[in-house]
Protein backbone atom coordinates (compact mmCIF):
# COMPACT_ATOMS: atom_id res chain seq x y z
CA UNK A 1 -28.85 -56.07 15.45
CA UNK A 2 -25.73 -56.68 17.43
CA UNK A 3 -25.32 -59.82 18.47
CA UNK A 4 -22.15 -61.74 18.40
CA UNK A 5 -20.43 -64.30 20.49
CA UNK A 6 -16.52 -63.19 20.24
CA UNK A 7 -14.44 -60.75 21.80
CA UNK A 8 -11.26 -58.64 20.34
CA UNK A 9 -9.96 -55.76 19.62
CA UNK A 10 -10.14 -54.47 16.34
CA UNK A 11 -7.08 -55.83 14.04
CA UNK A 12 -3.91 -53.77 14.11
CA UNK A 13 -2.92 -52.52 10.12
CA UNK A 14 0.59 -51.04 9.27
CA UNK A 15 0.85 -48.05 6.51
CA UNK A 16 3.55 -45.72 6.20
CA UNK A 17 3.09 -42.38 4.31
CA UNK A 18 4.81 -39.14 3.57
CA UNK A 19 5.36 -36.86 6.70
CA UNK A 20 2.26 -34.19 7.66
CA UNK A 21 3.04 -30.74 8.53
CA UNK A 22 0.26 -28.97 10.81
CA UNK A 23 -2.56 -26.67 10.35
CA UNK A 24 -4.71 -25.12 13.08
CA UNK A 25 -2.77 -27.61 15.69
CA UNK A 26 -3.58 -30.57 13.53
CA UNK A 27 -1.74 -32.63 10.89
CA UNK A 28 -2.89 -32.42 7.34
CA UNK A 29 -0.46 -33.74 3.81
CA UNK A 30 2.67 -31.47 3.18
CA UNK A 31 2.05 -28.74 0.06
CA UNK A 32 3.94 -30.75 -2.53
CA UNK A 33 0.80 -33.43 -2.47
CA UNK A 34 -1.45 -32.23 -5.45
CA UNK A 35 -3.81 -29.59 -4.26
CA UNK A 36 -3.26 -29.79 -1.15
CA UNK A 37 -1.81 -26.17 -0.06
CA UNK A 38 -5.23 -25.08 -0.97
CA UNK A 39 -7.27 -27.43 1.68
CA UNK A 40 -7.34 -25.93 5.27
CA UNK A 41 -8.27 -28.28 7.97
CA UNK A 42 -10.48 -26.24 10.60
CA UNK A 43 -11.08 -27.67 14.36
CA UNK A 44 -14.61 -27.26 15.33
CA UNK A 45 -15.78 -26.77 19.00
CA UNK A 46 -18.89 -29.30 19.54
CA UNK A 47 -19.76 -27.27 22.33
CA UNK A 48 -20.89 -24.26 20.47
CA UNK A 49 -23.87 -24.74 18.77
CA UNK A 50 -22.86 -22.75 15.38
CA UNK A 51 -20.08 -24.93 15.26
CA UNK A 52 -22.18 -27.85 15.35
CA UNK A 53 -24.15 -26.85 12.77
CA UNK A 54 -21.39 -26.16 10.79
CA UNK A 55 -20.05 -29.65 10.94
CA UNK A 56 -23.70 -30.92 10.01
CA UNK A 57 -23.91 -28.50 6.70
CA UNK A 58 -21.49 -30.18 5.30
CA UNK A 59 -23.31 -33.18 3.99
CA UNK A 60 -26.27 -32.12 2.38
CA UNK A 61 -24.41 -30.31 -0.30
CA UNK A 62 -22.97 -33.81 -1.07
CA UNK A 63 -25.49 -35.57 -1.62
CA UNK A 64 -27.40 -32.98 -3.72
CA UNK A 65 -28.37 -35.25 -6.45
CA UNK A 66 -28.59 -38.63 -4.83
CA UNK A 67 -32.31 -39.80 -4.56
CA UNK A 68 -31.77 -42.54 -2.00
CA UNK A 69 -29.71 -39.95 1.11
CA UNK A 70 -31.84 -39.01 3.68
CA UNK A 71 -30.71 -36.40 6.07
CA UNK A 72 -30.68 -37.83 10.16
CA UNK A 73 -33.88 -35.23 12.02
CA UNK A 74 -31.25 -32.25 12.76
CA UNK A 75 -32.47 -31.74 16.07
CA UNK A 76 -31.59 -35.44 17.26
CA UNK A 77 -28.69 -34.65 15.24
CA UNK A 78 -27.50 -31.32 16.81
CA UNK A 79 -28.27 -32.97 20.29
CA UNK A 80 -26.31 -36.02 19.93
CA UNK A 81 -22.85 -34.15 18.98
CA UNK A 82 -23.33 -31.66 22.16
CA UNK A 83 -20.52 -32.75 24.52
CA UNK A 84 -22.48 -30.99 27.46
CA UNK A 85 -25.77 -32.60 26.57
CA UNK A 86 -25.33 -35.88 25.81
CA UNK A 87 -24.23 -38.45 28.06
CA UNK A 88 -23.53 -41.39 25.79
CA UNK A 89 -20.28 -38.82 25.29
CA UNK A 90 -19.22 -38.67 28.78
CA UNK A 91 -15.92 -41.16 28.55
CA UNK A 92 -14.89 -39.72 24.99
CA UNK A 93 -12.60 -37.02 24.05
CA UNK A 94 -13.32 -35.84 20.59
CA UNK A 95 -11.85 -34.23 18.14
CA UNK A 96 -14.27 -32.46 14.95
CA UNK A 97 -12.32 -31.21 11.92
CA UNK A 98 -13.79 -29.37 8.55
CA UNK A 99 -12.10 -29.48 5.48
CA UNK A 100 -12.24 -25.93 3.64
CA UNK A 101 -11.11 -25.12 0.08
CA UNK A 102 -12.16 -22.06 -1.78
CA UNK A 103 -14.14 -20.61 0.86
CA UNK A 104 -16.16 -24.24 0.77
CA UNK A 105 -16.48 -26.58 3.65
CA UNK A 106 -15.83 -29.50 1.42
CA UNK A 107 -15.47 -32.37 4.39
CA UNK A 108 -15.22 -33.43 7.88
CA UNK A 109 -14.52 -36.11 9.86
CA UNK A 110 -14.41 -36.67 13.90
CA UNK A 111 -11.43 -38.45 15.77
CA UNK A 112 -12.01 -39.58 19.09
CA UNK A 113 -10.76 -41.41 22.16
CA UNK A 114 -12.90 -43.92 24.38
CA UNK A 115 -11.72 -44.42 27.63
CA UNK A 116 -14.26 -46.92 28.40
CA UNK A 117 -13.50 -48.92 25.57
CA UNK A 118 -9.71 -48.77 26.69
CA UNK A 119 -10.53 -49.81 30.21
CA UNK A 120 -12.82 -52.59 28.95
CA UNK A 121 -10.32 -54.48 26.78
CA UNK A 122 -7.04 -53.33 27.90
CA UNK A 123 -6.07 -51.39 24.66
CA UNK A 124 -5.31 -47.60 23.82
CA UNK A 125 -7.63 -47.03 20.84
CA UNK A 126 -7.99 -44.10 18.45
CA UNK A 127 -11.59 -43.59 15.97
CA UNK A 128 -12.83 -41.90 13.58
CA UNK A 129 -16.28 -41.25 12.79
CA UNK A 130 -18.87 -39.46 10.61
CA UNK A 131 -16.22 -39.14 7.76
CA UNK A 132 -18.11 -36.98 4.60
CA UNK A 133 -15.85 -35.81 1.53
CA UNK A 134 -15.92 -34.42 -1.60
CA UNK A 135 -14.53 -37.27 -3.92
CA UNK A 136 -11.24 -36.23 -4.11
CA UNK A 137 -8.07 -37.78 -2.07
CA UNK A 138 -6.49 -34.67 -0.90
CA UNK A 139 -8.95 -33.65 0.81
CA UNK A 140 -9.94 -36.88 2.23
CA UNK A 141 -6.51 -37.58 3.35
CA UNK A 142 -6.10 -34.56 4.57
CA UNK A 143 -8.86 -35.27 7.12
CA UNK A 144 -7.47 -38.92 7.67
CA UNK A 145 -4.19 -37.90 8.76
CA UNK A 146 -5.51 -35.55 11.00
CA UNK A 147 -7.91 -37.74 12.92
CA UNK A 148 -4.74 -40.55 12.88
CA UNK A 149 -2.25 -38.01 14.29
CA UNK A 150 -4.60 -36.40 17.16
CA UNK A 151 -5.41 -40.08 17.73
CA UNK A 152 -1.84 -41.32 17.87
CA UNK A 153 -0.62 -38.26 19.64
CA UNK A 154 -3.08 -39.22 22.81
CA UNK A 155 -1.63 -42.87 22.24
CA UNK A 156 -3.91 -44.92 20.31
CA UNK A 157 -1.72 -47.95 18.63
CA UNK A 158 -4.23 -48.13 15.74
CA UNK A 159 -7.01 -46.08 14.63
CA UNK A 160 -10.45 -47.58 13.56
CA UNK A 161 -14.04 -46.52 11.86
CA UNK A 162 -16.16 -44.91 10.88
CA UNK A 163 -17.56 -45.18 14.48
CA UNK A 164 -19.91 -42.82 15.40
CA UNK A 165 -18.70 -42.92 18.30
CA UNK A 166 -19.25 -46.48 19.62
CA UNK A 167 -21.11 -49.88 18.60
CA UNK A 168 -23.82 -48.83 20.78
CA UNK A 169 -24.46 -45.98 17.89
CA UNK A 170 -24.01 -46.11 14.33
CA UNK A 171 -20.56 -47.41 12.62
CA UNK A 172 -19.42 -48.71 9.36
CA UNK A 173 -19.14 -47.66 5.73
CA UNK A 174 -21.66 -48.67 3.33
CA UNK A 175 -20.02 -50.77 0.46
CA UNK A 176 -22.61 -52.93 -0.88
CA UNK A 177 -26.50 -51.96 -1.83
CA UNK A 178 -26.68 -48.05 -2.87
CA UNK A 179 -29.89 -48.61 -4.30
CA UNK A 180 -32.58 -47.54 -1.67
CA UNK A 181 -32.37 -45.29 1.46
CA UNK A 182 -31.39 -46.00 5.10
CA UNK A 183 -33.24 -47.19 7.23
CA UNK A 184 -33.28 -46.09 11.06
CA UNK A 185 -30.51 -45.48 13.01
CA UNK A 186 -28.34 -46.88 9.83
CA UNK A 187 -24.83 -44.98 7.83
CA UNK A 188 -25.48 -44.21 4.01
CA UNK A 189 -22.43 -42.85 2.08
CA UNK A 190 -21.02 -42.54 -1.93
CA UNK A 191 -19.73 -45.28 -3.33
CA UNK A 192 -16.58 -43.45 -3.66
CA UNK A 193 -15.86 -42.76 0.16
CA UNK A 194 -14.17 -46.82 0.84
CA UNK A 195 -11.69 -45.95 -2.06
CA UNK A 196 -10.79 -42.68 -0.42
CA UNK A 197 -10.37 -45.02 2.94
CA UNK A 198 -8.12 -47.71 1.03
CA UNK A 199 -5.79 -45.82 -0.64
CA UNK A 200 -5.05 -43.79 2.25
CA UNK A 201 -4.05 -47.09 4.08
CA UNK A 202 -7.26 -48.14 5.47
CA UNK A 203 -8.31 -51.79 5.50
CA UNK A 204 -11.53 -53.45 6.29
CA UNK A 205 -11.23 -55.16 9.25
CA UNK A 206 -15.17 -56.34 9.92
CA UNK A 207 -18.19 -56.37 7.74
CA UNK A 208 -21.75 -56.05 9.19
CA UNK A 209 -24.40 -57.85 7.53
CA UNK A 210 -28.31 -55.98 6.95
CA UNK A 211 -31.17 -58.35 6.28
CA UNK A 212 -34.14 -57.87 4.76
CA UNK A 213 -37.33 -60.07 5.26
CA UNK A 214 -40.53 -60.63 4.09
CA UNK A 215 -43.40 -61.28 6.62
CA UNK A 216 -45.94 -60.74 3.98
CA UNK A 217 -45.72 -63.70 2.57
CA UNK A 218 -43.86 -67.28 2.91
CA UNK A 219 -45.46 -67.94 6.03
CA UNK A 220 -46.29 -71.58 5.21
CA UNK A 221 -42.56 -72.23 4.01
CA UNK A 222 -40.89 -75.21 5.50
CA UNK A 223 -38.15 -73.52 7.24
CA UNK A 224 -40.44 -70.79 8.83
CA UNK A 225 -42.89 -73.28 10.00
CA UNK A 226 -39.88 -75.63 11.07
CA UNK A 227 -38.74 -72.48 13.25
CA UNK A 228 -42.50 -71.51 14.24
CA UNK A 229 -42.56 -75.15 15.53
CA UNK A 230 -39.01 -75.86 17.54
CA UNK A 231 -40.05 -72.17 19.17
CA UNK A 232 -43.22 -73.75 20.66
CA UNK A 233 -41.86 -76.87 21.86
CA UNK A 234 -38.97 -74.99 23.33
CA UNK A 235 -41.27 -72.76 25.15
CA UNK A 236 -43.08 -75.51 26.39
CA UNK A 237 -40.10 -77.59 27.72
CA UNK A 238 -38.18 -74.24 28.92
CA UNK A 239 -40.78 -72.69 30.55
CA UNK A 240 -40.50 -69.69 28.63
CA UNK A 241 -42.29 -67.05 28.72
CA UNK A 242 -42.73 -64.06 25.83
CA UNK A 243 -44.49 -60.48 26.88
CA UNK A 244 -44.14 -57.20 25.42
CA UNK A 245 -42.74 -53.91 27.07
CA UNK A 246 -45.80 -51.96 28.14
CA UNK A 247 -45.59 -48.41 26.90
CA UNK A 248 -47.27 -46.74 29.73
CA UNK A 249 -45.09 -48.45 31.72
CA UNK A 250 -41.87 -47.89 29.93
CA UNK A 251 -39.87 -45.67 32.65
CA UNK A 252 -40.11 -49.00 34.55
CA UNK A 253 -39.47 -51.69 31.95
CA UNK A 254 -36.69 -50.32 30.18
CA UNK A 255 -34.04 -50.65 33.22
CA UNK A 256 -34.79 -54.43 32.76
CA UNK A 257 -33.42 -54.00 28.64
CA UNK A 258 -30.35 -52.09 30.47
CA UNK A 259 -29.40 -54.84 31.95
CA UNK A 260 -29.98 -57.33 29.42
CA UNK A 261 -27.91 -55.40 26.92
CA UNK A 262 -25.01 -54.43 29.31
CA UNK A 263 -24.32 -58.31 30.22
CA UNK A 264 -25.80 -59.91 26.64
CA UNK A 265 -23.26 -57.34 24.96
CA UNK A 266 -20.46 -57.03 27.42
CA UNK A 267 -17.43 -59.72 25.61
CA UNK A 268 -18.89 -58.54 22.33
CA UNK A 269 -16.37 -57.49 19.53
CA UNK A 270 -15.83 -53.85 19.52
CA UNK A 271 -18.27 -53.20 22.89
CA UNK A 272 -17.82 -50.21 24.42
CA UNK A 273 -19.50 -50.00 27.86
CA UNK A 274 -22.87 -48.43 28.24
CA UNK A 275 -23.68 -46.46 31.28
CA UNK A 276 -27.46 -46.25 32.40
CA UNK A 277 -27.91 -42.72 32.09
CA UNK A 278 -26.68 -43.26 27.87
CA UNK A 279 -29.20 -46.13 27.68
CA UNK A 280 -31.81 -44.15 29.28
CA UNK A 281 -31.69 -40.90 27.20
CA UNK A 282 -31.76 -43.74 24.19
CA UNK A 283 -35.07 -45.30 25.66
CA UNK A 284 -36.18 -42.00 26.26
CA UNK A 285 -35.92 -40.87 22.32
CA UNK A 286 -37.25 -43.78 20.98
CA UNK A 287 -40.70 -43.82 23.14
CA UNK A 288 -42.76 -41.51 21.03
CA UNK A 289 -42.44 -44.05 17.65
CA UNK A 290 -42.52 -47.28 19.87
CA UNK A 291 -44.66 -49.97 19.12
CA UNK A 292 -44.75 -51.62 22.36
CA UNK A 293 -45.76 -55.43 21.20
CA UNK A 294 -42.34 -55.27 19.12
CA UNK A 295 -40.23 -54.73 22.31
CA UNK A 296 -39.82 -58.44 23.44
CA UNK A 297 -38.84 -59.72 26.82
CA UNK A 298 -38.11 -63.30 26.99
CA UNK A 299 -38.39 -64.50 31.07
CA UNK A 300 -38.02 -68.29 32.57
CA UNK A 301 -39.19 -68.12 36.20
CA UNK A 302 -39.99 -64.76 36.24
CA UNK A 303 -36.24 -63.82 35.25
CA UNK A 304 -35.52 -61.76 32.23
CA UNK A 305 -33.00 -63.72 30.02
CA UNK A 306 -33.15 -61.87 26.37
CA UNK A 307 -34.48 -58.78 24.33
CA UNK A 308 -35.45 -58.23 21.01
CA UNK A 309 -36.40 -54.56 20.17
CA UNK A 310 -37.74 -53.87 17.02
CA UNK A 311 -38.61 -50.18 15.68
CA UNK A 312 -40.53 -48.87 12.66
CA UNK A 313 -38.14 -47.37 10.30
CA UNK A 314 -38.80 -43.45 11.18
CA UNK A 315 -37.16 -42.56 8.14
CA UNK A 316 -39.60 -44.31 5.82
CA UNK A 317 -41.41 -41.09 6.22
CA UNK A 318 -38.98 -38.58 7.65
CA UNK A 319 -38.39 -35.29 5.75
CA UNK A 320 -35.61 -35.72 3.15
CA UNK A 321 -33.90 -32.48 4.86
CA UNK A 322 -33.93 -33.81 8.16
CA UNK A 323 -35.56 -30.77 9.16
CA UNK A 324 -39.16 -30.35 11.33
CA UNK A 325 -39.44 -26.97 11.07
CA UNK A 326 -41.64 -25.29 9.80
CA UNK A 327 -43.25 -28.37 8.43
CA UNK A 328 -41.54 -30.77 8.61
CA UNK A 329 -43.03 -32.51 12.09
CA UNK A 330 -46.39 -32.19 10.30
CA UNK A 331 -45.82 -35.00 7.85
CA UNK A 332 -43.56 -37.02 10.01
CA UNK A 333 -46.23 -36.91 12.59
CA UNK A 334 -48.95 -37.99 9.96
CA UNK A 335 -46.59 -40.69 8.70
CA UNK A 336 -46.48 -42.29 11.45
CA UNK A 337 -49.63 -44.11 10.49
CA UNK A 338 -48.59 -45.00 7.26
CA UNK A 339 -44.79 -46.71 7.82
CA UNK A 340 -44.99 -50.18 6.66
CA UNK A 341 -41.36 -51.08 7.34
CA UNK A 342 -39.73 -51.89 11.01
CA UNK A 343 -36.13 -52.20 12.15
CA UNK A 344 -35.18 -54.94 14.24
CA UNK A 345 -32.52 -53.37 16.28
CA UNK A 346 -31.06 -55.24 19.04
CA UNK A 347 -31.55 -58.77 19.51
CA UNK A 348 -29.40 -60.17 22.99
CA UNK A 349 -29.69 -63.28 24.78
CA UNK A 350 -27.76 -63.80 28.39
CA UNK A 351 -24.26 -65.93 28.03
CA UNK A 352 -25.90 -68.77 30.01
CA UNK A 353 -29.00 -69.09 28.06
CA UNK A 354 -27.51 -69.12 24.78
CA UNK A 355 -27.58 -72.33 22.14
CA UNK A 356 -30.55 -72.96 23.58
CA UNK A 357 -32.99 -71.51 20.42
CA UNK A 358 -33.95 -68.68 22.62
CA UNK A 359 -32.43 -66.57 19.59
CA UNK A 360 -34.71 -67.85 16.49
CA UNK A 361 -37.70 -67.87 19.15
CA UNK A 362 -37.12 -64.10 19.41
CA UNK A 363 -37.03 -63.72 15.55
CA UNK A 364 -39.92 -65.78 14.33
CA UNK A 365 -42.17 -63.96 17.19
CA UNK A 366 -40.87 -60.75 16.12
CA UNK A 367 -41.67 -61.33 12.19
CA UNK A 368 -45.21 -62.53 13.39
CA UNK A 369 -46.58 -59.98 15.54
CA UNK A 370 -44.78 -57.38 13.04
CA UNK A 371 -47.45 -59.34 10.24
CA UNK A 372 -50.32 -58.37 12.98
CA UNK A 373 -49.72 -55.41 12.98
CA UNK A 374 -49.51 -55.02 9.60
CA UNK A 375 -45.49 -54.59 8.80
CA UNK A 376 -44.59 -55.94 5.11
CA UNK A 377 -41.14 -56.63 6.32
CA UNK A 378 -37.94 -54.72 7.30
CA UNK A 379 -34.24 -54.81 7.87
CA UNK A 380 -32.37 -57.05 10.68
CA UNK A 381 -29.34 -54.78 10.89
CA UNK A 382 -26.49 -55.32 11.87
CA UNK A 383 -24.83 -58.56 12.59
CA UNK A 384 -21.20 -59.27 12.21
CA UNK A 385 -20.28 -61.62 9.32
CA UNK A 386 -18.86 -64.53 11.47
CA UNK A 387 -21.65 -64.79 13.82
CA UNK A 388 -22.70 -67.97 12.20
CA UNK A 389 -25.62 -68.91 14.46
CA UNK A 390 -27.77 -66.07 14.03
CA UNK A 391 -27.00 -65.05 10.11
CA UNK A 392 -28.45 -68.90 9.59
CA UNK A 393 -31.17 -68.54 11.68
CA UNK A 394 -31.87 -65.38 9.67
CA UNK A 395 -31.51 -67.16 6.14
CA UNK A 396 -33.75 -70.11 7.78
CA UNK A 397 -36.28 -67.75 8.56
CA UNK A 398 -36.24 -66.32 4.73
CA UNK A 399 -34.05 -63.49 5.54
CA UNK A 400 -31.62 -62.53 2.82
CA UNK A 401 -28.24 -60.54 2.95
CA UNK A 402 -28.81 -57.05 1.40
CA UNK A 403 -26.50 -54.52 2.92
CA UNK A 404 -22.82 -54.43 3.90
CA UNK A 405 -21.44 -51.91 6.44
CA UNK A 406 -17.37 -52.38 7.25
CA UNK A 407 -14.82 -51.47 9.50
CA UNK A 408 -11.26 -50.09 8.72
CA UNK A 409 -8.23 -50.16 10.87
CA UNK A 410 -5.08 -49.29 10.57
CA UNK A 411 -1.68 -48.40 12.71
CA UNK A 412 0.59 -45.80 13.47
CA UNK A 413 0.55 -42.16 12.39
CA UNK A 414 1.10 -40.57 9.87
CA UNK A 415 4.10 -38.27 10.69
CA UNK A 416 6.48 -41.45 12.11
């Protein structure tokens, strides 16, 4: 869930290192730094589909023996990383790297500018995004200093991530909860992959919190009924109104979210502007697992003033290959039935109608009608640590803090 009630730019971090030489047009550590002369650094053209499923291979091999990764569906995969195809790309210029050793693709990483971002808050930004290494430093510094360089070269002051690409998509490293999978439209990573960040120069710059609650039970609690009972008498005195997207009528409704989100998420921290035909293709992918009475429009005289959108978690019964074919969209099709956990993704309330409890209304109708429909629970991910208003509301409603995502910045580049 992203839903925050600050704007800045990410902080600024200083490092100096030893100079890069180049490889393929890109920097990577000089020779002299362990093992390096043996780690090439390819460029990868997300244009061409082998490429792209080049860049995708290498992960899998990673996480060979870890029971808890889960492999994003490939084909949502491959589509999302085609320059020509998707739209949420339009304003970025990428860069995709592979790290090679051996005759082994052995890492990657992306590096990208966002022009929209830049217009929006008056900055000149560099990223980096869906960072995967072997756990060793040469190699994961090798990719670093690339994405930093390209970044600085085209110049970005400071260089952020992992961001992939934007905060409209998934971002942040995993650092706290390795014990159970992802859940939809959420990063997973080793353990090992923030001190391959840190002692390159990286430093966290912004955690993001994941709850989990319980609708199961805990119902009759004092703070949930407290909650259950402020929402009624604020509906009542606000004239507020609560009704569900209607699924047959989605093509219609979800230009109303659009609009929501682009003005409820416009000063956020780390926004990057959303065009309508992004948001749309996003609406459009999520329709066939959409449970329409968990997409919640609040209105006050007919006038649409917040969103809550709420999705089973997919992956609860997703193939562990991320692959449908040639069986793989048999199961996840007759899973479908059977997923027992949700996702409450976005949760945005207009900057006028805010600190009014329009925000725990949302939640405590959302972990209700979720119990109807017979939901044990799920994760409310993400929300940034200092948004103090909604992580209590959260913790009042019997949520607790289970997952940590953050953010690294730093400055400069590595061959100054």
């Amino acid at each position: 869930m992203r839903c925050v009630t600050r704007s800045a730019a990410p902080a600024k971090r200083t490092s100096r290192r030893r100079p890069a030489t180049t490889r393929n047009g890109v920097g990577v550590p000089p020779a002299s730094e362990g093992r390096s002369a043996a780690v090439a650094i390819d460029v990868v053209d997300l244009r061409r589909r082998r490429d792209r499923r080049r860049f995708l291979d290498v992960a899998a091999p990673l996480y060979r023996h870890d029971p808890h990764y889960l492999e994003p569906l490939r084909r949502d995969r491959m589509a999302f990383l085609d320059p020509e195809g998707n739209p949420g790309l339009a304003d970025l210029e990428i860069l995709a790297l592979v790290a090679r050793r051996a005759g082994r693709d052995v890492g990657r990483i992306t590096a990208h500018v966002d022009r929209a971002y830049d217009r929006r808050h008056g900055v000149r930004a560099g990223w980096f995004g869906f960072f995967e290494s072997v756990d060793d430093p040469v190699v994961a510094h090798g990719l670093l200093a690339a994405a930093v360089d390209w970044t600085a070269a085209r110049g970005a002051t400071e260089v952020t991530g992992p961001m992939s690409f934007t905060t409209n998509q998934e971002c942040g490293l995993l650092v706290e909860n390795f014990s159970r999978r992802p859940t939809l439209g959420t990063t997973y990573n080793h353990p090992y992959y923030e001190a391959l960040l840190t002692s390159f120069g990286f430093r966290g710059v912004k955690d993001l919190h994941g709850w989990w609650v319980d609708v199961t039970t805990g119902f009759e609690e004092a703070g949930r009924l407290r909650i259950a009972a402020v929402a009624e008498r604020l509906k009542a005195r606000a004239g507020l109104v609560i009704r569900h997207a209607e699924k047959r009528r989605f093509r219609e409704e979800w230009p109303v979210l659009f609009e929501l989100y682009r003005e409820a998420w416009r000063d956020n921290w780390g926004y990057s502007p959303i065009t309508r035909a992004e948001f749309g293709a996003a609406a459009e992918s999520a329709l066939p697992i959409l449970r329409e009475e968990l997409v919640l429009i609040v209105e006050t005289a007919g006038r649409p003033v917040g969103f809550a959108l709420t999705l089973p978690d997919l992956n609860e019964v997703a193939p562990r290959s991320g692959r449908l074919l040639p069986f793989g969209w048999m199961s996840l099709t007759r899973g479908l039935r059977r997923i027992r956990h949700a996702r409450l993704v976005l949760l945005g309330v207009l900057p006028t109608f805010r600190k009014r409890g329009i925000e725990s209304l949302l939640c405590i109708e959302t972990a209700l009608r979720a119990r109807r429909l017979g939901f044990a629970g799920g994760e409310v991910s993400w929300t940034l640590e200092d948004n103090v208003l909604i992580n209590r509301a959260i913790e009042t409603m019997g949520g607790r803090r289970d997952r940590t995502w953050r953010l690294y910045a730093m400055s400069g580049a590595s061959a100054r």
